[in-house]
C-alpha atoms as a PDB file:
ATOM      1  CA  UNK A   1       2.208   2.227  13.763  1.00  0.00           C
ATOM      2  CA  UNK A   2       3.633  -0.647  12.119  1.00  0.00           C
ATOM      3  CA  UNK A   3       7.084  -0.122  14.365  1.00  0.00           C
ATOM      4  CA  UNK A   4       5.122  -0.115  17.343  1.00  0.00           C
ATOM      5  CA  UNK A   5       2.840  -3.086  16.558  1.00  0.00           C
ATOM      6  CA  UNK A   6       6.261  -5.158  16.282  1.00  0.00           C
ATOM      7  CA  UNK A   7       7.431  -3.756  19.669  1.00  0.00           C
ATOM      8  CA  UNK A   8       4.692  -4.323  21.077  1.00  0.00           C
ATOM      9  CA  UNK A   9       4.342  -7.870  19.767  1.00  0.00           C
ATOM     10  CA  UNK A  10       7.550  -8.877  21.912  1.00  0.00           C
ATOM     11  CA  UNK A  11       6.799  -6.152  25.089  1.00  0.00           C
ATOM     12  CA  UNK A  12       2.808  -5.938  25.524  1.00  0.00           C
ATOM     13  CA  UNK A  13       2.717  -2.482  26.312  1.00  0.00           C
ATOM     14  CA  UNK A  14      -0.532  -0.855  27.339  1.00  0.00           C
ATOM     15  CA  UNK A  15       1.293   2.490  26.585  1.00  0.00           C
ATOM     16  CA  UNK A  16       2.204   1.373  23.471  1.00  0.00           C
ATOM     17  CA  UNK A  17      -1.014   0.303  22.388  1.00  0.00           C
ATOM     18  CA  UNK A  18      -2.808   3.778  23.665  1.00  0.00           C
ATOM     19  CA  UNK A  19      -0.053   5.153  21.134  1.00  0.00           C
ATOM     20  CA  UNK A  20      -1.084   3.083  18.506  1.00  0.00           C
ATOM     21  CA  UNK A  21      -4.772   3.644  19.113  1.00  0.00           C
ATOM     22  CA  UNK A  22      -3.949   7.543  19.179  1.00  0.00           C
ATOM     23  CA  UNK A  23      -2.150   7.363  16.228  1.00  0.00           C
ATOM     24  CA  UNK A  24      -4.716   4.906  14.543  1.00  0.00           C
ATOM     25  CA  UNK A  25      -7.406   7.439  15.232  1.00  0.00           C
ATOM     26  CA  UNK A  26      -5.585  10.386  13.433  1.00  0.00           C
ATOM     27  CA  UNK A  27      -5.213   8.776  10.571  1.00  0.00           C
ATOM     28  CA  UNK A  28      -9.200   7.441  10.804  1.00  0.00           C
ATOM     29  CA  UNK A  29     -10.118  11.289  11.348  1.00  0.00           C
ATOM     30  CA  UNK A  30      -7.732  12.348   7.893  1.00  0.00           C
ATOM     31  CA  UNK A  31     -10.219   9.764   6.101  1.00  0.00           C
ATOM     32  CA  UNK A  32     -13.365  10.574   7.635  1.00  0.00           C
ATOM     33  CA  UNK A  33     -12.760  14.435   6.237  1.00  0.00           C
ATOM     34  CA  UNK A  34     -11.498  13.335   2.559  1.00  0.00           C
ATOM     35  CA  UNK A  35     -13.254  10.139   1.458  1.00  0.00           C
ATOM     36  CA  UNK A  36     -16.325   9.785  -0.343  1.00  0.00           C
ATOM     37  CA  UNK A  37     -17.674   6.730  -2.737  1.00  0.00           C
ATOM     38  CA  UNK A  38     -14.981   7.157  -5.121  1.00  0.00           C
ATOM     39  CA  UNK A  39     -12.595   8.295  -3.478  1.00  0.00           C
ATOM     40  CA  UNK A  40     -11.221   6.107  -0.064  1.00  0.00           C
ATOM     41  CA  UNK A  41      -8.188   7.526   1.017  1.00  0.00           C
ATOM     42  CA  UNK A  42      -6.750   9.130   3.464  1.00  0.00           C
ATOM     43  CA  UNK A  43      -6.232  13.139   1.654  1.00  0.00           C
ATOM     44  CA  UNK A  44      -6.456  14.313  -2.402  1.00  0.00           C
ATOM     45  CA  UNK A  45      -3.626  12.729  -3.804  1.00  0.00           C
ATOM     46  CA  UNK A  46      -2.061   9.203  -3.676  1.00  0.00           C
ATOM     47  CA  UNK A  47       1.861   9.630  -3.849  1.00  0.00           C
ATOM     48  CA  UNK A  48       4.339   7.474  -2.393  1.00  0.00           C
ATOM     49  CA  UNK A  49       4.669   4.352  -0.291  1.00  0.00           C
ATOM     50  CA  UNK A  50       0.382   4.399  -0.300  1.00  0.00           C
ATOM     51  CA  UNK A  51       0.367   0.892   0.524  1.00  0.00           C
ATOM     52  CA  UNK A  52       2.121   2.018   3.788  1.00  0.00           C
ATOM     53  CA  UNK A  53      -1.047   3.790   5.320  1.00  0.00           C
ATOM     54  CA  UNK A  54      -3.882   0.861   4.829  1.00  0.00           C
ATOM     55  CA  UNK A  55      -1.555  -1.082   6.197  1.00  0.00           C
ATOM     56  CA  UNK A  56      -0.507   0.595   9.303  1.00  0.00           C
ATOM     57  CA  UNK A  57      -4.449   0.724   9.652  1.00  0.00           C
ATOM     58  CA  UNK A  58      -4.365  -3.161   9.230  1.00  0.00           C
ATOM     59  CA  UNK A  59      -1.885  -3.363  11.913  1.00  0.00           C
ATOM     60  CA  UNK A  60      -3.851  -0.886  14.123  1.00  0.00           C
ATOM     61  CA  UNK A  61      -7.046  -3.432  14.285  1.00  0.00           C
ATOM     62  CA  UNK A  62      -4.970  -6.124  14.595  1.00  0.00           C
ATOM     63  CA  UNK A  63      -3.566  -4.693  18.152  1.00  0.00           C
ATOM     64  CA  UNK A  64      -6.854  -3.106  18.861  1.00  0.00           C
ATOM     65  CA  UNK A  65      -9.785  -4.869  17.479  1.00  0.00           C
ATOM     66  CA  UNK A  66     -11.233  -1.889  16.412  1.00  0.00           C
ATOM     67  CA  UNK A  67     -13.050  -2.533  13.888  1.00  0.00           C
ATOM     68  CA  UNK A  68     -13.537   0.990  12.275  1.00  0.00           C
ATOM     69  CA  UNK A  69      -9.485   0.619  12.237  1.00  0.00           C
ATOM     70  CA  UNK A  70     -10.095  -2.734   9.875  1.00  0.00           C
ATOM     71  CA  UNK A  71     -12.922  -1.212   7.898  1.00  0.00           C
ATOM     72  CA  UNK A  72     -10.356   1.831   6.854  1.00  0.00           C
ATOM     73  CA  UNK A  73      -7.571  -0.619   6.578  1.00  0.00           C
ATOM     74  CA  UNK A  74      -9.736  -2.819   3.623  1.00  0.00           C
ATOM     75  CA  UNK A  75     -11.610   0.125   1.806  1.00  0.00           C
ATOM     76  CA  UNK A  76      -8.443   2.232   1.690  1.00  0.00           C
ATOM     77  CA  UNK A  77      -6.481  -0.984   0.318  1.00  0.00           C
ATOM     78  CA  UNK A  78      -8.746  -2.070  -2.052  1.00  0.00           C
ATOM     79  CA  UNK A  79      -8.954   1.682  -3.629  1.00  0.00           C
ATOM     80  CA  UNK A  80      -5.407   1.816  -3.910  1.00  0.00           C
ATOM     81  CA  UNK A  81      -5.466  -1.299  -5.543  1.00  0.00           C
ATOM     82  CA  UNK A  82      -8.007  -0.608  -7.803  1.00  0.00           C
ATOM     83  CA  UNK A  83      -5.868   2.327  -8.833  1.00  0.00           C
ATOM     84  CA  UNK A  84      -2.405   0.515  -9.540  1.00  0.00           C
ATOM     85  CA  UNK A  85      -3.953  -3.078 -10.962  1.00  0.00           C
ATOM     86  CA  UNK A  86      -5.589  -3.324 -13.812  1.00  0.00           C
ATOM     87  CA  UNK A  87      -6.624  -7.290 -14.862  1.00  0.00           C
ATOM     88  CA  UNK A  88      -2.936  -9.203 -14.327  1.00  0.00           C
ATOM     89  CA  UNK A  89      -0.773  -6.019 -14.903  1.00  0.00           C
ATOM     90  CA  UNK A  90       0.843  -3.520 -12.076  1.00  0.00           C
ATOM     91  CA  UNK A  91       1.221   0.393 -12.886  1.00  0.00           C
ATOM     92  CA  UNK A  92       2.394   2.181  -9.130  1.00  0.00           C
ATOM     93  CA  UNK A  93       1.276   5.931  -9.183  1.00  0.00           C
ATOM     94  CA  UNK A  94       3.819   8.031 -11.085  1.00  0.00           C
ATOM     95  CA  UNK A  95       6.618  10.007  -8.792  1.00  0.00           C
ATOM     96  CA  UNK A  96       6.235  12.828 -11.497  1.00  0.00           C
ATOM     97  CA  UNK A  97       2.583  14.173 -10.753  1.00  0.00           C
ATOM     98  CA  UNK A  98       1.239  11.600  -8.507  1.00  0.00           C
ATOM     99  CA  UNK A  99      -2.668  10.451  -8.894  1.00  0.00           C
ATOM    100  CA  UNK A 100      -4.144  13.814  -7.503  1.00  0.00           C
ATOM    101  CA  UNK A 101      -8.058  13.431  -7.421  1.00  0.00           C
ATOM    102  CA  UNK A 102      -9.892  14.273 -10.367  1.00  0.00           C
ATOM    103  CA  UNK A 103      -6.634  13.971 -12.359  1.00  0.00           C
ATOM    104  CA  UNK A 104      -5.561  12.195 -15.029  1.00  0.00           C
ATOM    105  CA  UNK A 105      -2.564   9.353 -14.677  1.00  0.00           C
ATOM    106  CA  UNK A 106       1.099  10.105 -15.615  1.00  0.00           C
ATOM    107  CA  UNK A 107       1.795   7.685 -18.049  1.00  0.00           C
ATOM    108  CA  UNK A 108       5.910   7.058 -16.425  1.00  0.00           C
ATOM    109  CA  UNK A 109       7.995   7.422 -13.461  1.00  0.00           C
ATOM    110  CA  UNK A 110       6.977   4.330 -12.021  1.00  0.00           C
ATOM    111  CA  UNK A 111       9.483   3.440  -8.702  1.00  0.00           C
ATOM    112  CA  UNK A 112      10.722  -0.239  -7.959  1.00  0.00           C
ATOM    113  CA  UNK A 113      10.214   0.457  -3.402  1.00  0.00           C
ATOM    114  CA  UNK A 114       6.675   1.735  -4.823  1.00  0.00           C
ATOM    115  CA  UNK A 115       6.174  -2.194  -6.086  1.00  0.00           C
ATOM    116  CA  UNK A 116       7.942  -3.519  -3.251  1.00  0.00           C
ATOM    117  CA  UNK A 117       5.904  -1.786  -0.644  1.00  0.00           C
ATOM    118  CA  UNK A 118       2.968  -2.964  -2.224  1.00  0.00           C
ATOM    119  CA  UNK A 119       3.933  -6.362  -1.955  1.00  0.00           C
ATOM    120  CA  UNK A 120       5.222  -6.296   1.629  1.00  0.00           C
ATOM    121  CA  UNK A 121       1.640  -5.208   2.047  1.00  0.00           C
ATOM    122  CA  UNK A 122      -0.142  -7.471   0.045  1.00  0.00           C
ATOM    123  CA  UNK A 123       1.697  -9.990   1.822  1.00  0.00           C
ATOM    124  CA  UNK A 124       0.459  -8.986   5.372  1.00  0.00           C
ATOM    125  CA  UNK A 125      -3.558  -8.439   4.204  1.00  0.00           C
ATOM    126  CA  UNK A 126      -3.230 -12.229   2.727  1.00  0.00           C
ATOM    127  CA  UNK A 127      -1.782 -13.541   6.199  1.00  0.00           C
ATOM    128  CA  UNK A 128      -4.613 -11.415   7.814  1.00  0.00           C
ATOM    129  CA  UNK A 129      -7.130 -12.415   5.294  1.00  0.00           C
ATOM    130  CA  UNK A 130      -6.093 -15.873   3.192  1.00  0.00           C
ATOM    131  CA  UNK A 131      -8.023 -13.746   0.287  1.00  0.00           C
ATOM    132  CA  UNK A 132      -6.804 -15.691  -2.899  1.00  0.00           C
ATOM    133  CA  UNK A 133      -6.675 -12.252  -4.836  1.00  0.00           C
ATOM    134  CA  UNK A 134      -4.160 -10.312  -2.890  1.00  0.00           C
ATOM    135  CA  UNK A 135      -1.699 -13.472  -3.389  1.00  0.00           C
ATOM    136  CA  UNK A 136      -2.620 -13.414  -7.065  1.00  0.00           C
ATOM    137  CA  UNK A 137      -1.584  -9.401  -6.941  1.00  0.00           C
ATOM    138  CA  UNK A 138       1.482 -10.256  -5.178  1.00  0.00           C
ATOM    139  CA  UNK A 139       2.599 -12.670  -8.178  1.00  0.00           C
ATOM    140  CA  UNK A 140       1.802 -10.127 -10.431  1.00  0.00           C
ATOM    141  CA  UNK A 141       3.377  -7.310  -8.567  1.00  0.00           C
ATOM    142  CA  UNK A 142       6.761  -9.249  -8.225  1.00  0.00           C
ATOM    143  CA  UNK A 143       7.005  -9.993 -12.072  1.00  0.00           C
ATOM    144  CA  UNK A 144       6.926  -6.140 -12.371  1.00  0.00           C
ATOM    145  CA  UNK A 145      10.358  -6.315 -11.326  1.00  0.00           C
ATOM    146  CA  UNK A 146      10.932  -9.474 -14.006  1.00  0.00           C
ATOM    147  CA  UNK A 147       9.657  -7.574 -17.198  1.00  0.00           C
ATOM    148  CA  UNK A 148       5.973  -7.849 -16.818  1.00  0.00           C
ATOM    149  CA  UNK A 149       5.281  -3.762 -16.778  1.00  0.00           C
ATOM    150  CA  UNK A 150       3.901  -1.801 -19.223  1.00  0.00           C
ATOM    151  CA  UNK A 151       7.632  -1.031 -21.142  1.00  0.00           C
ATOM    152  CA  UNK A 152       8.098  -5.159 -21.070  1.00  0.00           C
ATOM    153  CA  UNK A 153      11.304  -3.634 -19.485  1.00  0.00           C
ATOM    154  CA  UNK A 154      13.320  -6.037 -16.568  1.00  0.00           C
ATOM    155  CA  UNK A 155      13.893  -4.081 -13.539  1.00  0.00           C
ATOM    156  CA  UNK A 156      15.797  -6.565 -11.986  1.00  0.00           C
ATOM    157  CA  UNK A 157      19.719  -6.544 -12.337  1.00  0.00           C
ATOM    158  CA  UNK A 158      20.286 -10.742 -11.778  1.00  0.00           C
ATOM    159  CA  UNK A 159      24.037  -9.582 -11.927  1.00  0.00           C
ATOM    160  CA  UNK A 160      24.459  -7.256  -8.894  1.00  0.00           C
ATOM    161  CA  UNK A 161      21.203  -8.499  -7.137  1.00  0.00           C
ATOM    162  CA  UNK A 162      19.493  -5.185  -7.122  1.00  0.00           C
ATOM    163  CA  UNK A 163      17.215  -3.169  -9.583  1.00  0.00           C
ATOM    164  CA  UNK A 164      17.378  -0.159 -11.543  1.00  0.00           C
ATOM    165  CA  UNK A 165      15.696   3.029 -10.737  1.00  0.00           C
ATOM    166  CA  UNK A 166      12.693   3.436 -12.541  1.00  0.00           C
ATOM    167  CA  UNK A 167      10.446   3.326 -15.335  1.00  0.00           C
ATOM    168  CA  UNK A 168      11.035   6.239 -17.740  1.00  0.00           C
ATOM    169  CA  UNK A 169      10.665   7.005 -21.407  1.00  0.00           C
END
């Protein structure tokens, strides 16, 4: 969705936003049959890349107007956040069990594109929005990578310009 937003940004395809729409409304009908008031997302478990869906949703109402598409897109965002921020301080869901519903958190196995995705997506909900808190989240988010995690542990390698894997034990 987010690929063909882009395209369609430079091509204005009618196709191309039927597709999205289509696609949109899959993803609408996957959180229409799992949500409930404490749980907004799109099946049982969060896992990887979440901050991927809300924002394809995001970018879904943004070509569309829909606004059931931007109603999904802030709910579903603002659950996952609720479930990776606590106060000033990051924690992605763990690669090792993931945050099934219902479940307790794994404590490790936090993943460096897990932080960066959610920034990337931050970043586009702030241009959409100009909401002060999801620039606040990015700030915090990026330090993750500095040492500001729960192991006071820098991810970032300043040497090679990359990061290391994880957050273990």
């Amino acid at each position: 969705i987010k690929g063909l937003y882009y395209y369609n940004s430079r091509h204005n395809s009618p196709e191309i936003v039927q597709l999205i729409r289509t696609l949109s409304a899959k993803l609408a009908m996957l959180y229409h049959a799992v949500s409930s008031s404490d749980w907004e997302w799109f099946e049982n478990s969060l896992t990887y890349a979440n901050s991927l869906l809300p924002e394809a949703m995001l970018y879904a109402w943004l070509t569309t107007k829909d606004p059931v598409f931007k109603n999904i897109a802030v709910k579903t965002f603002d659950f996952l956040l609720s479930n990776t921020f606590t106060g000033n301080d990051i924690k992605v869901i763990s690669n090792r069990s993931w945050l099934h519903r219902d479940q307790p958190v794994h404590p490790f196995g936090e993943q460096p594109i897990d932080v960066a995705y959610t920034i990337g997506s931050l970043d586009i909900f702030y241009e959409t929005f100009k909401d002060q808190d999801y620039l606040h989240k990015i700030k915090i988010a990026f330090n993750w990578f500095l040492g500001k995690n729960h192991l006071q542990q820098v991810v970032y390698n300043p040497v090679t310009g990359g990061c290391y894997d994880g957050l273990e034990e």
